[in-house]
C-alpha atoms as a PDB file:
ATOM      1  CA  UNK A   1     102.546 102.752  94.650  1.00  0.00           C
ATOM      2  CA  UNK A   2     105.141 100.620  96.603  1.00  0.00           C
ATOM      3  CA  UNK A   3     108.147 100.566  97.742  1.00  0.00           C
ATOM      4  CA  UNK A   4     110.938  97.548  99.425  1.00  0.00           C
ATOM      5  CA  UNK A   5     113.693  98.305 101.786  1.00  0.00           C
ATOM      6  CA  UNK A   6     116.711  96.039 101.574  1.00  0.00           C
ATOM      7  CA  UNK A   7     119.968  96.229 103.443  1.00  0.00           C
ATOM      8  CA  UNK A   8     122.859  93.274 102.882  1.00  0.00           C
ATOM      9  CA  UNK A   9     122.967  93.370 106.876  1.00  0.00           C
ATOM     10  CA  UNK A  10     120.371  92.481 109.569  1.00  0.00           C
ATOM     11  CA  UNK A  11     119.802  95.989 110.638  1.00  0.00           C
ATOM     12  CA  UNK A  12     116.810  95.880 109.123  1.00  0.00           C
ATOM     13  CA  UNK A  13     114.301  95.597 111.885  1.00  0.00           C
ATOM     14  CA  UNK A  14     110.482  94.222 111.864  1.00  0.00           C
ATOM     15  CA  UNK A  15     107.867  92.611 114.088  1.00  0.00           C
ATOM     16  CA  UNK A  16     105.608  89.844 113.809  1.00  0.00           C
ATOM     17  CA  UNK A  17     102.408  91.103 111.784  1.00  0.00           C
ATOM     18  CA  UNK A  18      98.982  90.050 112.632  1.00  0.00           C
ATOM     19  CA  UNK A  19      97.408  87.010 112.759  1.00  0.00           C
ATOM     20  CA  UNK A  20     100.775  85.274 114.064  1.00  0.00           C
ATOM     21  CA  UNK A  21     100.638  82.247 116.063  1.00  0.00           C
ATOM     22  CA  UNK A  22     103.083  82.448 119.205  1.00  0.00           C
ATOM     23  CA  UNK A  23     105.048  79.749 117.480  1.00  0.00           C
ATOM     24  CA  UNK A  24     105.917  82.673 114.908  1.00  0.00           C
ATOM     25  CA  UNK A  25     103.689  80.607 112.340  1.00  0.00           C
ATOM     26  CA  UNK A  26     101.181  82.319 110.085  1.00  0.00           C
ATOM     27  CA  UNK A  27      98.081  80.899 109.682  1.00  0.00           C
ATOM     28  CA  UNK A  28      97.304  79.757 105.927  1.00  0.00           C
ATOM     29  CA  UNK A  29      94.622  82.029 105.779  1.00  0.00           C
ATOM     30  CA  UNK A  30      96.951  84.589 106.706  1.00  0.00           C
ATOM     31  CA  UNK A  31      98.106  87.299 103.190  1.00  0.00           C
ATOM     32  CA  UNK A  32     101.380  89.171 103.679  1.00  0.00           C
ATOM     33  CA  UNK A  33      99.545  92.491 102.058  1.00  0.00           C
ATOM     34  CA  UNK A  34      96.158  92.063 103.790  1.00  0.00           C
ATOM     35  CA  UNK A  35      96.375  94.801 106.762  1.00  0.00           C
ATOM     36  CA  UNK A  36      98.245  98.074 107.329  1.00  0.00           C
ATOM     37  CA  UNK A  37      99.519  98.795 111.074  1.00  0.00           C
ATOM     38  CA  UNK A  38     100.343 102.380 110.170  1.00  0.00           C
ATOM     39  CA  UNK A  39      98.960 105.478 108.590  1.00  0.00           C
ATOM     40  CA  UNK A  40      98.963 109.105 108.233  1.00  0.00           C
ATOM     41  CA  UNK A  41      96.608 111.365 105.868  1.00  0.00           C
ATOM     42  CA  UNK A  42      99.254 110.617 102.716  1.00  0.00           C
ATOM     43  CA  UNK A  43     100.667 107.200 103.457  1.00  0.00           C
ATOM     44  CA  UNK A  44      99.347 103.707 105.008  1.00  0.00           C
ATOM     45  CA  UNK A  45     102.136 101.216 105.870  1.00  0.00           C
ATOM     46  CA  UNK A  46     101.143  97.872 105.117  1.00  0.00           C
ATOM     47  CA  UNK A  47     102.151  94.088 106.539  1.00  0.00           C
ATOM     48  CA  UNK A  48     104.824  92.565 104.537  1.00  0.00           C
ATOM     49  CA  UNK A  49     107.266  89.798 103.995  1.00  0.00           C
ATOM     50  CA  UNK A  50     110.594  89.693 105.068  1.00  0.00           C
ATOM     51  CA  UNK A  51     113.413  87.509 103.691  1.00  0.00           C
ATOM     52  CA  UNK A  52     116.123  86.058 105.321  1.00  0.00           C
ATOM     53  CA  UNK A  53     119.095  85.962 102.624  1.00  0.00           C
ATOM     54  CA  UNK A  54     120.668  88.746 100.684  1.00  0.00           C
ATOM     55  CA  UNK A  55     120.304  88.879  97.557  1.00  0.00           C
ATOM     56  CA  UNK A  56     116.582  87.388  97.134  1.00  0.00           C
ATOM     57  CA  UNK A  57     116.676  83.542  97.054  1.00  0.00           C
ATOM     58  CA  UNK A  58     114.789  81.708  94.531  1.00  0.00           C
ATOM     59  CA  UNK A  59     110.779  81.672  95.688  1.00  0.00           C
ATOM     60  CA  UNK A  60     110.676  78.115  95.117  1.00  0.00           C
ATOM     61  CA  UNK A  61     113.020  78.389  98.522  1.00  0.00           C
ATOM     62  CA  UNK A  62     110.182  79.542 100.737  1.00  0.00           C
ATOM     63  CA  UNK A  63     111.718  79.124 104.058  1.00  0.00           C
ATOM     64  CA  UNK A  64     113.728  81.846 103.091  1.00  0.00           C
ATOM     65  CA  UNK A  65     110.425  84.269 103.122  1.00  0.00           C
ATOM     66  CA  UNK A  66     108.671  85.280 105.977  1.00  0.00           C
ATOM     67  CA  UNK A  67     104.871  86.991 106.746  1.00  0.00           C
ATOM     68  CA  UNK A  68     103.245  88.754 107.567  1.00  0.00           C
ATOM     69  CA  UNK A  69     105.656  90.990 108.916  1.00  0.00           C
ATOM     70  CA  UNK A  70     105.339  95.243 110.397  1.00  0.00           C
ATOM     71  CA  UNK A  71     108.073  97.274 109.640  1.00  0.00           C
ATOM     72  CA  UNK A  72     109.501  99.171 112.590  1.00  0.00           C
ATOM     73  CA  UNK A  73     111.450 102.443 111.946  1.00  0.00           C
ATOM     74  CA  UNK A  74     111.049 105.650 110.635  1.00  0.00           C
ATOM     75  CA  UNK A  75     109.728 107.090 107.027  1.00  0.00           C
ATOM     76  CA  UNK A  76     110.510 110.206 106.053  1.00  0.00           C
ATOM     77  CA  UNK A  77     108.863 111.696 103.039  1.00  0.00           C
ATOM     78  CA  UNK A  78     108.276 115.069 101.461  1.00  0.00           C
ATOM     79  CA  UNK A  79     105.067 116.070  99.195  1.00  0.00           C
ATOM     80  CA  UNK A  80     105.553 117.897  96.373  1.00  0.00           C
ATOM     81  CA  UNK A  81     102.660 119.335  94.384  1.00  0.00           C
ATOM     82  CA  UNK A  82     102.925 118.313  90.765  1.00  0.00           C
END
């Protein structure tokens, strides 16, 4: 399962994700999805993309995306037993 968090204002805060080269490049080796940087026993957080124009720009615009990319804030989540 997944899940994408969008706002239509840049209070939407991230970090550089592994594997980043100090010129905030990625190397091409480099897969958005590859690594998680978070976890608990129910949930792992996993390296993403982030993109720079609301609403989504066309892919073929890929200056527009960035990766990978850690998320940096606060999930909150309840279990519920089926």
């Amino acid at each position: 399962r997944a899940f994408y968090l969008t706002l239509d204002t840049p209070e939407l805060l991230y970090m550089l994700g592994d594997g980043v080269e100090s010129d905030g490049t990625a190397p091409e080796t480099t897969v958005s999805d590859a690594r998680f940087h978070a976890e608990t026993d129910d949930l792992e957080v996993w390296e993403g993309e982030s993109v720079l124009r609301y609403p989504f720009p066309n892919p073929v615009e890929y200056y527009y995306y960035r990766s990978p990319r850690q998320y940096m804030g606060a999930i909150h989540y309840t279990i519920r037993s089926l």
